[in-house]
Every structure is written in C-alpha cells, then in structure tokens.
PDB file of N, CA and C in Angstrom:
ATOM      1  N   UNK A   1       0.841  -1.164   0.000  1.00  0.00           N
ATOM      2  CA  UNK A   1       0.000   0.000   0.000  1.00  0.00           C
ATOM      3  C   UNK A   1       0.890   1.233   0.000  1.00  0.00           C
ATOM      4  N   UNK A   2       0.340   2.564  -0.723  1.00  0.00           N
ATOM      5  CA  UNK A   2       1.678   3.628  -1.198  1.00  0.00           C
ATOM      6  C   UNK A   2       0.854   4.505  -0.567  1.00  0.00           C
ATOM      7  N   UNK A   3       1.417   5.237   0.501  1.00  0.00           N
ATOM      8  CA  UNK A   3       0.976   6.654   0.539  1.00  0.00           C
ATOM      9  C   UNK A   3       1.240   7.517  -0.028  1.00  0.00           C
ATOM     10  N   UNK A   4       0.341   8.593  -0.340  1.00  0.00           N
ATOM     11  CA  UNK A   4       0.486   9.495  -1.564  1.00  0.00           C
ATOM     12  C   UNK A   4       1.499  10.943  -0.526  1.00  0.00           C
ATOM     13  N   UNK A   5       1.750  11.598  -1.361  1.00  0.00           N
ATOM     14  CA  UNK A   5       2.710  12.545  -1.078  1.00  0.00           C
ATOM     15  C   UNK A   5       2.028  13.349  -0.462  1.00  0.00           C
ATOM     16  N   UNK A   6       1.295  13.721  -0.070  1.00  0.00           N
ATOM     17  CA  UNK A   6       0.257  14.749   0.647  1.00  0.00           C
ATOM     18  C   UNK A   6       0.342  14.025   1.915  1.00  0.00           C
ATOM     19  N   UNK A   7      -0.640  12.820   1.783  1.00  0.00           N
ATOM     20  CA  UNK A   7      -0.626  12.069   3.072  1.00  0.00           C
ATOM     21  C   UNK A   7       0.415  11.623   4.101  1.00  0.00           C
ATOM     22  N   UNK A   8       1.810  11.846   2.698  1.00  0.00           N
ATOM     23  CA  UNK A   8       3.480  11.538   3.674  1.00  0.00           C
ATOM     24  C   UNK A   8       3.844  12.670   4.570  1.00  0.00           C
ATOM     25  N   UNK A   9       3.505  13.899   3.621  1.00  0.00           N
ATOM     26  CA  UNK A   9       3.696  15.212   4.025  1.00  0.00           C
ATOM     27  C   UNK A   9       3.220  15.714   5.719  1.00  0.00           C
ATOM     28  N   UNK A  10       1.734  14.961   5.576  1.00  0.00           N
ATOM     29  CA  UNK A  10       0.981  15.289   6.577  1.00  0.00           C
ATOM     30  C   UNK A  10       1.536  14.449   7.943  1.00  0.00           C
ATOM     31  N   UNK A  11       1.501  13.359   7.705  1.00  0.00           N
ATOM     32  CA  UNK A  11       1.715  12.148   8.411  1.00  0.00           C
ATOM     33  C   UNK A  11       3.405  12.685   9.413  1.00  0.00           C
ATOM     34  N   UNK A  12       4.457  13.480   8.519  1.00  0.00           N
ATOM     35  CA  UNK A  12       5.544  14.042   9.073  1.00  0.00           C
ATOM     36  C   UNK A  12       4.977  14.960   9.727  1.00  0.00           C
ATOM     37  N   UNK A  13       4.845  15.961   9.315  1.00  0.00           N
ATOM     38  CA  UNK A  13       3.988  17.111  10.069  1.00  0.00           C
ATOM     39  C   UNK A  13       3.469  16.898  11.141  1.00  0.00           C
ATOM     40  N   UNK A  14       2.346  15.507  11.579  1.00  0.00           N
ATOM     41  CA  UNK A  14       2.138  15.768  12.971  1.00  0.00           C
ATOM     42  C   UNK A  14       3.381  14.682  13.511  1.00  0.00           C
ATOM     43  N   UNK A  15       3.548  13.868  13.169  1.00  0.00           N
ATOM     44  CA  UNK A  15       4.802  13.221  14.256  1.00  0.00           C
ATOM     45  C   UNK A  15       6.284  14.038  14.772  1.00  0.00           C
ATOM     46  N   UNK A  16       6.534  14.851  13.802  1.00  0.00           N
ATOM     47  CA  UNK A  16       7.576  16.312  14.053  1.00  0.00           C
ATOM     48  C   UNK A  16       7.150  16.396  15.140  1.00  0.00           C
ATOM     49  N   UNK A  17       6.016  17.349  14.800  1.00  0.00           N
ATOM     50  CA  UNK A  17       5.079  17.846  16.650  1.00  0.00           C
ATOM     51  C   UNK A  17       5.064  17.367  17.280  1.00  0.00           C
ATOM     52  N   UNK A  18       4.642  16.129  17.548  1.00  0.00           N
ATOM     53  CA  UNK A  18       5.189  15.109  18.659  1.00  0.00           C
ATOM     54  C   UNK A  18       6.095  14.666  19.227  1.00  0.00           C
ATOM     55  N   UNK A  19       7.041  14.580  18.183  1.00  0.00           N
ATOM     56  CA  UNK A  19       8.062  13.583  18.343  1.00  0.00           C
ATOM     57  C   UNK A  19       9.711  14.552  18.337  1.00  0.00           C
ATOM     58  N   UNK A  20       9.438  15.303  17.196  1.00  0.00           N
ATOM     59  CA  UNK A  20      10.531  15.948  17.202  1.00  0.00           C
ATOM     60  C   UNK A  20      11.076  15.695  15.461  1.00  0.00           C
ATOM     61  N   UNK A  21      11.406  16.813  15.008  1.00  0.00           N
ATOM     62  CA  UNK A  21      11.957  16.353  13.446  1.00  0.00           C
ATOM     63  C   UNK A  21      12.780  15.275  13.667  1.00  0.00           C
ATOM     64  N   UNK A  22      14.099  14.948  14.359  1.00  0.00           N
ATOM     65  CA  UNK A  22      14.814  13.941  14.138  1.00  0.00           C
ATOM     66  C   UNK A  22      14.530  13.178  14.426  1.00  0.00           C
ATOM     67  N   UNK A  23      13.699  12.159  15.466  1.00  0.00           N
ATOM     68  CA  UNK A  23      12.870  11.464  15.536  1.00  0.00           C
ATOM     69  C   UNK A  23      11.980  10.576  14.568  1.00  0.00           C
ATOM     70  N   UNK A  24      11.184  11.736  14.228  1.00  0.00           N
ATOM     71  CA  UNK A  24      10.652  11.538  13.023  1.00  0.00           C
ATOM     72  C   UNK A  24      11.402  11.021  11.598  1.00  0.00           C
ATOM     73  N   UNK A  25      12.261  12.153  11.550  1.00  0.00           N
ATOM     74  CA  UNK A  25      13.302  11.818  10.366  1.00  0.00           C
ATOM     75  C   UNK A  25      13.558  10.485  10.616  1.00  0.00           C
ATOM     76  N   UNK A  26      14.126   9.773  11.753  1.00  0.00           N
ATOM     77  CA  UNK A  26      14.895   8.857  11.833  1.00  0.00           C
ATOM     78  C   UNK A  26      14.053   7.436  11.452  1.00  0.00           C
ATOM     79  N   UNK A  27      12.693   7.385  12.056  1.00  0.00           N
ATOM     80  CA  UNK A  27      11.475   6.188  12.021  1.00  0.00           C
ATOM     81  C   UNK A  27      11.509   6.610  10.085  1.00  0.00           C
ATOM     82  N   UNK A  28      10.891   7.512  10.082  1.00  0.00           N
ATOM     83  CA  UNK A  28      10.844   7.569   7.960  1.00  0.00           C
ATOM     84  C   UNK A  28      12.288   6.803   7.523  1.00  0.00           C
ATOM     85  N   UNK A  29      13.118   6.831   7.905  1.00  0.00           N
ATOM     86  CA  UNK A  29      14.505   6.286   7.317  1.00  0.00           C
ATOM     87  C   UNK A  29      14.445   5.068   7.390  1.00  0.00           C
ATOM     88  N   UNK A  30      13.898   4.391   8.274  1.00  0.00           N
ATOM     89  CA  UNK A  30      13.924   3.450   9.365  1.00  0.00           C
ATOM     90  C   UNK A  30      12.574   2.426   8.284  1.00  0.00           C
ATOM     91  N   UNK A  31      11.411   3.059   8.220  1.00  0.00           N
ATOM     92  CA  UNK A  31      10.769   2.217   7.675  1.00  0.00           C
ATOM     93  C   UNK A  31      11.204   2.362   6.025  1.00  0.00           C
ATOM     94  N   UNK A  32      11.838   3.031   5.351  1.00  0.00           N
ATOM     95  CA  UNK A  32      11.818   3.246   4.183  1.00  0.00           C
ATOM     96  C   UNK A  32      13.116   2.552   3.575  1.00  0.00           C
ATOM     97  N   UNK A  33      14.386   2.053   4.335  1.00  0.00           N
ATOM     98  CA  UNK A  33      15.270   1.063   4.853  1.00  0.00           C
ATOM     99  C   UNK A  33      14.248  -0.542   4.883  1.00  0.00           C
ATOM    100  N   UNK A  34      13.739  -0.405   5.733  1.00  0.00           N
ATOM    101  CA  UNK A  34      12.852  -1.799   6.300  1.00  0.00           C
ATOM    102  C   UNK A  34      11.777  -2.262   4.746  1.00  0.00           C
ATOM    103  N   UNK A  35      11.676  -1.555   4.200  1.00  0.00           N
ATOM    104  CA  UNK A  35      10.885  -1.450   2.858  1.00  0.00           C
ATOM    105  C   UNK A  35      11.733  -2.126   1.993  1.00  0.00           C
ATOM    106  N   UNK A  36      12.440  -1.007   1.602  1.00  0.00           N
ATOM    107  CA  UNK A  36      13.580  -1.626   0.468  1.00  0.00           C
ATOM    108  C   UNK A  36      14.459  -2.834   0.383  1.00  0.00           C
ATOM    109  N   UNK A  37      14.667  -3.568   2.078  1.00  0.00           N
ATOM    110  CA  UNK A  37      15.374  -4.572   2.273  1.00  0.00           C
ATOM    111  C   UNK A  37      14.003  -5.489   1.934  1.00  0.00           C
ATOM    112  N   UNK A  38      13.140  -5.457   2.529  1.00  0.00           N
ATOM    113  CA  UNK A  38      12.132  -6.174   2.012  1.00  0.00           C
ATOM    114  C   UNK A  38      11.319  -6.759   0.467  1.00  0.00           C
ATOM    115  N   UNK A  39      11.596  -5.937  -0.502  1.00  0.00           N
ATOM    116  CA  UNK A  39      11.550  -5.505  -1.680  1.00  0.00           C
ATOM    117  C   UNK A  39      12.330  -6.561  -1.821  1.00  0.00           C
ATOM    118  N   UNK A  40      13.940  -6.181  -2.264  1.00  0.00           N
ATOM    119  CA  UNK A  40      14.696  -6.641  -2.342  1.00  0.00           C
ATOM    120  C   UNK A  40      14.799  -8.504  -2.188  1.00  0.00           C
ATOM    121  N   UNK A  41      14.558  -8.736  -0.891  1.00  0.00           N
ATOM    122  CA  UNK A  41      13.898  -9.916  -0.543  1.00  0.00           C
ATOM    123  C   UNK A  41      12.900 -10.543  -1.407  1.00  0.00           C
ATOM    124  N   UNK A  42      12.087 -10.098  -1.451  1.00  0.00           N
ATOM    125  CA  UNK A  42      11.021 -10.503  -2.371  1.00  0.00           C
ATOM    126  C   UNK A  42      11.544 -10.886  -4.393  1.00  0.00           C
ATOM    127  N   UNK A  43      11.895  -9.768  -4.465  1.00  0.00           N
ATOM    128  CA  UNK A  43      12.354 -10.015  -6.133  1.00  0.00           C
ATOM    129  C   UNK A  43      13.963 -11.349  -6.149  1.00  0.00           C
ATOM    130  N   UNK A  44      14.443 -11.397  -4.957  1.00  0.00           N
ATOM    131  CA  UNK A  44      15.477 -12.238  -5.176  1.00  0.00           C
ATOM    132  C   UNK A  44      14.600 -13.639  -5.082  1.00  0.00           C
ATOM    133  N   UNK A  45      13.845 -13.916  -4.505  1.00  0.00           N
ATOM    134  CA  UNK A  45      13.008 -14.897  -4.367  1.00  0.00           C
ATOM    135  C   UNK A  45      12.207 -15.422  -5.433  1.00  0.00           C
ATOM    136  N   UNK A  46      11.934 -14.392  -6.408  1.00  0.00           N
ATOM    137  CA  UNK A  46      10.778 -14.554  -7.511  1.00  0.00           C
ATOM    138  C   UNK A  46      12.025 -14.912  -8.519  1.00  0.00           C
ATOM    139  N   UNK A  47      10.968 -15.826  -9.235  1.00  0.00           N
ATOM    140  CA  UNK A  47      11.698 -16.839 -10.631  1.00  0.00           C
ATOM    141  C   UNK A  47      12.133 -16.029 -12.103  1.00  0.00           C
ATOM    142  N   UNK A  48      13.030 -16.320 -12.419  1.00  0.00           N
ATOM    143  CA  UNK A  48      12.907 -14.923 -13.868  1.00  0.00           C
ATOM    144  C   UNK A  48      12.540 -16.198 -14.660  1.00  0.00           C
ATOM    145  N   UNK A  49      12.422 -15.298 -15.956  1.00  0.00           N
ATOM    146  CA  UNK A  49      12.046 -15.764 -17.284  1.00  0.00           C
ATOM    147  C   UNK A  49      13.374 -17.409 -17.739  1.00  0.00           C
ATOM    148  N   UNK A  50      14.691 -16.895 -17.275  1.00  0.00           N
ATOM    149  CA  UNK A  50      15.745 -17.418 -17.319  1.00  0.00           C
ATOM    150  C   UNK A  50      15.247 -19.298 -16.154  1.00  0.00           C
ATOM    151  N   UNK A  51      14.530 -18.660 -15.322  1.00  0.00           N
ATOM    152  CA  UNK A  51      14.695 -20.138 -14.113  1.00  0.00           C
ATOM    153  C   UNK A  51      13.706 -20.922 -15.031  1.00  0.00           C
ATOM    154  N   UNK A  52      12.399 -20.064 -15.471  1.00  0.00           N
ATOM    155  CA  UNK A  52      11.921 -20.944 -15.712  1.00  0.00           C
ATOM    156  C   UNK A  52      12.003 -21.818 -16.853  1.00  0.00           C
ATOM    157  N   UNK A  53      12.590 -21.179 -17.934  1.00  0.00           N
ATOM    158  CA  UNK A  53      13.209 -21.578 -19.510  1.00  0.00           C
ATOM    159  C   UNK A  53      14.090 -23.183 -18.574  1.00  0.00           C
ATOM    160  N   UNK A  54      14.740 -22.717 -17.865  1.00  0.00           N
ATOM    161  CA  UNK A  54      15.784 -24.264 -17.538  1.00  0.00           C
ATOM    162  C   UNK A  54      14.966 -25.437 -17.212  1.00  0.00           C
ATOM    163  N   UNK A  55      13.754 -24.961 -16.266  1.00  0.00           N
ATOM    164  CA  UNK A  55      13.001 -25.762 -15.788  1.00  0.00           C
ATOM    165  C   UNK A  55      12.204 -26.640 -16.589  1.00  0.00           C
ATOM    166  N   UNK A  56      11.656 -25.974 -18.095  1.00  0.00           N
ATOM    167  CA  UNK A  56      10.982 -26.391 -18.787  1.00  0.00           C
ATOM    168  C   UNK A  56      11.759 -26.941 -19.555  1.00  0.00           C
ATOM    169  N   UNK A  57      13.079 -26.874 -19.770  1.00  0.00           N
ATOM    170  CA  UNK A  57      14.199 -27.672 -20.641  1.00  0.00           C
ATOM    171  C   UNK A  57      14.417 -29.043 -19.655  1.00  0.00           C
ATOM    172  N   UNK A  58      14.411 -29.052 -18.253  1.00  0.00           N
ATOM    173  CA  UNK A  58      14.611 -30.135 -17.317  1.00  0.00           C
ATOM    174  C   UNK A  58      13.129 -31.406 -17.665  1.00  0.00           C
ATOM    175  N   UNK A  59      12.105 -30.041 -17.352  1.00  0.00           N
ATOM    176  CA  UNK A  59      10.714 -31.718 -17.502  1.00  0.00           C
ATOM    177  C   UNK A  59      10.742 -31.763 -18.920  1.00  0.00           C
ATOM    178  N   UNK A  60      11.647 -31.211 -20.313  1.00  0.00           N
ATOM    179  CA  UNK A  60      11.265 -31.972 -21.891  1.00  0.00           C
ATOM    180  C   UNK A  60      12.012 -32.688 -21.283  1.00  0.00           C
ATOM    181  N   UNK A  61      13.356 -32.494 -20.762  1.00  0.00           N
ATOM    182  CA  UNK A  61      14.341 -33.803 -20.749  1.00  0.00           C
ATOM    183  C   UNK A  61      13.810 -35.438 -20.360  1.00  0.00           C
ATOM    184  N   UNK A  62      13.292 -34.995 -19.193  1.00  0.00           N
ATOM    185  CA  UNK A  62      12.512 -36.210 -18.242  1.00  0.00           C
ATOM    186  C   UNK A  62      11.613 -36.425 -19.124  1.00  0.00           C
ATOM    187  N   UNK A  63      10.812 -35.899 -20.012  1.00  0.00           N
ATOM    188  CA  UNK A  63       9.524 -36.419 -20.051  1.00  0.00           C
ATOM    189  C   UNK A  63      10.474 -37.849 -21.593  1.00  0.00           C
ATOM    190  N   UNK A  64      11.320 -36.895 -21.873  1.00  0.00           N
ATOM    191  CA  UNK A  64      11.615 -37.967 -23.358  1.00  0.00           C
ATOM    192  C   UNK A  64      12.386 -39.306 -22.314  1.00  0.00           C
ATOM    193  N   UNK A  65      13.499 -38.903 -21.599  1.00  0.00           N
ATOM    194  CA  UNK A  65      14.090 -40.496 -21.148  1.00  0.00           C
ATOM    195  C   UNK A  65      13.114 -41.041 -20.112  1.00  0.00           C
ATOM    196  N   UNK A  66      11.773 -40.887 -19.890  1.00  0.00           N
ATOM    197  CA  UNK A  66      11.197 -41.267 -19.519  1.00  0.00           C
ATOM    198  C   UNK A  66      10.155 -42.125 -20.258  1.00  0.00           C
ATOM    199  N   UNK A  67       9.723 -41.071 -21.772  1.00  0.00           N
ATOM    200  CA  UNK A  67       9.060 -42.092 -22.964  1.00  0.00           C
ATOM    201  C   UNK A  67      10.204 -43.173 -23.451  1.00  0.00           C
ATOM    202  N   UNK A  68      11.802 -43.105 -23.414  1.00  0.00           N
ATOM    203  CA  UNK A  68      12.714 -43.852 -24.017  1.00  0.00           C
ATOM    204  C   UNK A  68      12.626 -44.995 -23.307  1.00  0.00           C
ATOM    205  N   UNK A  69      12.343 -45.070 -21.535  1.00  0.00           N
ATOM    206  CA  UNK A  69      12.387 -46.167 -20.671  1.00  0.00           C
ATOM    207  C   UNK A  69      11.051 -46.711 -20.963  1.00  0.00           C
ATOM    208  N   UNK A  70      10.441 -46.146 -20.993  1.00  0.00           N
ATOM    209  CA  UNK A  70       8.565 -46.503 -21.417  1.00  0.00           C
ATOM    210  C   UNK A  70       8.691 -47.433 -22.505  1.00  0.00           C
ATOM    211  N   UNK A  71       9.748 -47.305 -23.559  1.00  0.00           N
ATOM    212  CA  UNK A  71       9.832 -48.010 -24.854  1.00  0.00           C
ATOM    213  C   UNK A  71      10.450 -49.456 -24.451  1.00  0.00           C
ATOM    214  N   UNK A  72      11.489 -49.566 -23.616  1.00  0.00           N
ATOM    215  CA  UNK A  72      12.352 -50.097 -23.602  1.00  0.00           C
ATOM    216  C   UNK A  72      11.937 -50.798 -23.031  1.00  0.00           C
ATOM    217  N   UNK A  73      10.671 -50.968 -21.540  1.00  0.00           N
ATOM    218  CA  UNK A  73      10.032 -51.704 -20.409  1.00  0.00           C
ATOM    219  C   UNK A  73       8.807 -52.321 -21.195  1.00  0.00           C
ATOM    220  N   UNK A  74       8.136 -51.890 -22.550  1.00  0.00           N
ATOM    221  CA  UNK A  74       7.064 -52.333 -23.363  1.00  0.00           C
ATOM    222  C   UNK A  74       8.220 -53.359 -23.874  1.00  0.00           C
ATOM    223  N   UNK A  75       8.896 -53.026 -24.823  1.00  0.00           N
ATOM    224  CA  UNK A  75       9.603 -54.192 -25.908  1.00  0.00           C
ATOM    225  C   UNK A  75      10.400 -55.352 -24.704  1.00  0.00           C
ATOM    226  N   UNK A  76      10.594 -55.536 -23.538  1.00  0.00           N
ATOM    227  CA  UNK A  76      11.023 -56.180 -22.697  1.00  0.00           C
ATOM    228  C   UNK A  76       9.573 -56.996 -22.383  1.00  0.00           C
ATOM    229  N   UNK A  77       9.048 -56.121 -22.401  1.00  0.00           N
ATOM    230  CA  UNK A  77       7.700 -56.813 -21.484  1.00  0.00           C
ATOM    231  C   UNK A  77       7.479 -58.380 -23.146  1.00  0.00           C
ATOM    232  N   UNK A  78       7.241 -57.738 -23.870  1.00  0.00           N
ATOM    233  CA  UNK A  78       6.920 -58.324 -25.341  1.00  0.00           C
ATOM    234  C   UNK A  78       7.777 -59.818 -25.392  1.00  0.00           C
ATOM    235  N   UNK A  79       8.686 -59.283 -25.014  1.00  0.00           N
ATOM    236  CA  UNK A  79      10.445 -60.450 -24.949  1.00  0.00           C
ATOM    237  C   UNK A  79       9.539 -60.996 -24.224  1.00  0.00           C
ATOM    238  N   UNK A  80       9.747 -61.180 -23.140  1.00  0.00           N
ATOM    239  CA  UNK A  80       8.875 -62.050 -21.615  1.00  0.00           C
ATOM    240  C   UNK A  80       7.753 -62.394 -22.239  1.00  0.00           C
ATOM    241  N   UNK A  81       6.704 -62.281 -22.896  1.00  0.00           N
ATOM    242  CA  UNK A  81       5.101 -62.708 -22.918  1.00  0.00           C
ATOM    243  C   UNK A  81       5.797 -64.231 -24.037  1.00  0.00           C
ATOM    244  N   UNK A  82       6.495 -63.498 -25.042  1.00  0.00           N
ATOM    245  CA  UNK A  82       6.911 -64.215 -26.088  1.00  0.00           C
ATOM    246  C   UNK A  82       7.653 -65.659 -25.623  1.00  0.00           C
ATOM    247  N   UNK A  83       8.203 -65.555 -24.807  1.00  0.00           N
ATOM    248  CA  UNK A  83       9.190 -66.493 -24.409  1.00  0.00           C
ATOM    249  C   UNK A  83       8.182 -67.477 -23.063  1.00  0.00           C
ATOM    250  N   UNK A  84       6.873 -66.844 -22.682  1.00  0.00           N
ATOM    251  CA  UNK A  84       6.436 -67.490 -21.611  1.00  0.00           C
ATOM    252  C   UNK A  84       5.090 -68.078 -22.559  1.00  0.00           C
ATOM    253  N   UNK A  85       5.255 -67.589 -23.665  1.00  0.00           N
ATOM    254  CA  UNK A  85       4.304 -68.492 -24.409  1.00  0.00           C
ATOM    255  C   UNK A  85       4.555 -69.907 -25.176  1.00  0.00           C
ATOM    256  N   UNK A  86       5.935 -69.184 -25.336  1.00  0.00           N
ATOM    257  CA  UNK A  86       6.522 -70.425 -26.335  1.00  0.00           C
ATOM    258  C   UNK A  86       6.788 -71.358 -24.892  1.00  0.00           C
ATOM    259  N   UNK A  87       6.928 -70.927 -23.698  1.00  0.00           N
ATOM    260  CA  UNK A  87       7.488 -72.021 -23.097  1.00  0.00           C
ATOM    261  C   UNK A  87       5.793 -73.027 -22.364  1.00  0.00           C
ATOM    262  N   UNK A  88       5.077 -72.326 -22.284  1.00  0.00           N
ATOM    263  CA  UNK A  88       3.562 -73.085 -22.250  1.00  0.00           C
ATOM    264  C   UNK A  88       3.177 -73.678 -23.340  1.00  0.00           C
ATOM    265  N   UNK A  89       3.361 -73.360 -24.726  1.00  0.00           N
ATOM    266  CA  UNK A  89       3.012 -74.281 -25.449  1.00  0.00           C
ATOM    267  C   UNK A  89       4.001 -75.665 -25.743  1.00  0.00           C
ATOM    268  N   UNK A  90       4.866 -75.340 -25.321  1.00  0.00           N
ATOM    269  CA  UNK A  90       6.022 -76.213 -25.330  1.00  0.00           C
ATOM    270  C   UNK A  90       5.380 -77.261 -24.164  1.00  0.00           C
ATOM    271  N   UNK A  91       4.899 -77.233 -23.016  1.00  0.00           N
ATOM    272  CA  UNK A  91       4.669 -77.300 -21.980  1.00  0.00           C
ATOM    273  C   UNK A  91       3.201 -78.354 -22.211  1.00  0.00           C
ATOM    274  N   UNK A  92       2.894 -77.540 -22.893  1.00  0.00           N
ATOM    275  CA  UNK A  92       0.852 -78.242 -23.648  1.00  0.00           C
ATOM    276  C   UNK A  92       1.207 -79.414 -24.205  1.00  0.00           C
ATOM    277  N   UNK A  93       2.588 -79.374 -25.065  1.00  0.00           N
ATOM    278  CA  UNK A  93       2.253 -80.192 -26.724  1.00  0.00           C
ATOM    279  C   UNK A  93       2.984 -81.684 -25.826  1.00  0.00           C
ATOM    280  N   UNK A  94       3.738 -81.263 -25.302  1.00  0.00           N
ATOM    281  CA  UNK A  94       4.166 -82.307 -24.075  1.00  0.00           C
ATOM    282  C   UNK A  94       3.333 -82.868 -23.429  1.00  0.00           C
ATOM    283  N   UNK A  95       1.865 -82.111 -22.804  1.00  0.00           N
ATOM    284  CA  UNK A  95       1.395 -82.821 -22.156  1.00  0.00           C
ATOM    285  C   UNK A  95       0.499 -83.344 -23.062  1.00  0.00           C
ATOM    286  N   UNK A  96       0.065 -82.682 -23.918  1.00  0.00           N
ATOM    287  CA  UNK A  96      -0.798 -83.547 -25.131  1.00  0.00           C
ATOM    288  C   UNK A  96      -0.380 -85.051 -25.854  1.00  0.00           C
ATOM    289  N   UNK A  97       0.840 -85.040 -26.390  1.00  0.00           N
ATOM    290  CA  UNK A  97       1.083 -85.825 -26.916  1.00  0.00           C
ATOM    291  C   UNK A  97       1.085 -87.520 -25.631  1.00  0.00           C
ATOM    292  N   UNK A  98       1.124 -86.888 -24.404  1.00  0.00           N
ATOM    293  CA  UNK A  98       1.399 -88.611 -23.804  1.00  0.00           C
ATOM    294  C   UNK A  98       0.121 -89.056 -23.147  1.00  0.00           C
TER     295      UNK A  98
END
C-alpha cells in the first residue's frame, strides 16, 4: 500500500510535533530502509524468465528419457510374454502328446 505525497507530508507534520523532526526523520529512514530490504527480498526470491526456460528444458528432458524407458520396459515386457508363451506351449504339446 503507497501513501500518496500529501498524506506523507501530513503524516511528518504531525509526528515532528510530537516527536521531534529527528525522531521523526529517523522512524521515515527506518521504515523506508525496512521497505527496500524487504523488496529486495522478495524479487530475489521470484523466478525470472531465465529459471523458468531451464526448468521447462529439465521436464522436456525427463519427459523424453522417460518415454525412451517406457519403450524399452514395453519391448522387454513383449520379450517375456513371447518367451512365456513359447514355453507353455512347449509345456501343452508335451502334455498332449502322452
């Protein structure tokens, strides 16, 4: 929330009276310090255009050696069905024939 320049103006004006210009001066420094470190904080925290470009280069990566293992665990699987068929019919014609 921004106070407008009138309202800053004013807002000094009575705490002076109260408080004393340097006083005053010193809390305005004080929160306007406490602001900017905060700021600061905040944008180091937030993602640029740059984090997220890597990020989206990281899940294409995963998503392909992940379809490559997907390929590789289907044509394996295929090996295995193939070889557990031939070994049941192998298994049948044996028991058929006696």
């Amino acid at each position: 929330m921004y106070i407008e320049a009138k309202e800053t103006a004013r807002l000094y004006k009575l705490l002076s009276d109260k408080l004393g210009s340097d006083t005053t001066e010193a809390m305005f420094k004080y929160i306007d310090n406490k602001t900017e470190r905060s700021v600061e904080t905040t944008i180091k925290t937030l993602a640029t255009k740059d984090d997220i470009a890597s990020v989206k280069d990281e899940i294409a990566n995963a998503k392909f050696d992940l379809s490559n293992r997907i390929g590789d665990s289907i044509k394996w699987m295929f090996i295995f069905w193939v070889g557990q068929l031939a070994a049941m019919l192998g298994i049948a014609f044996l028991f058929l024939k006696k």
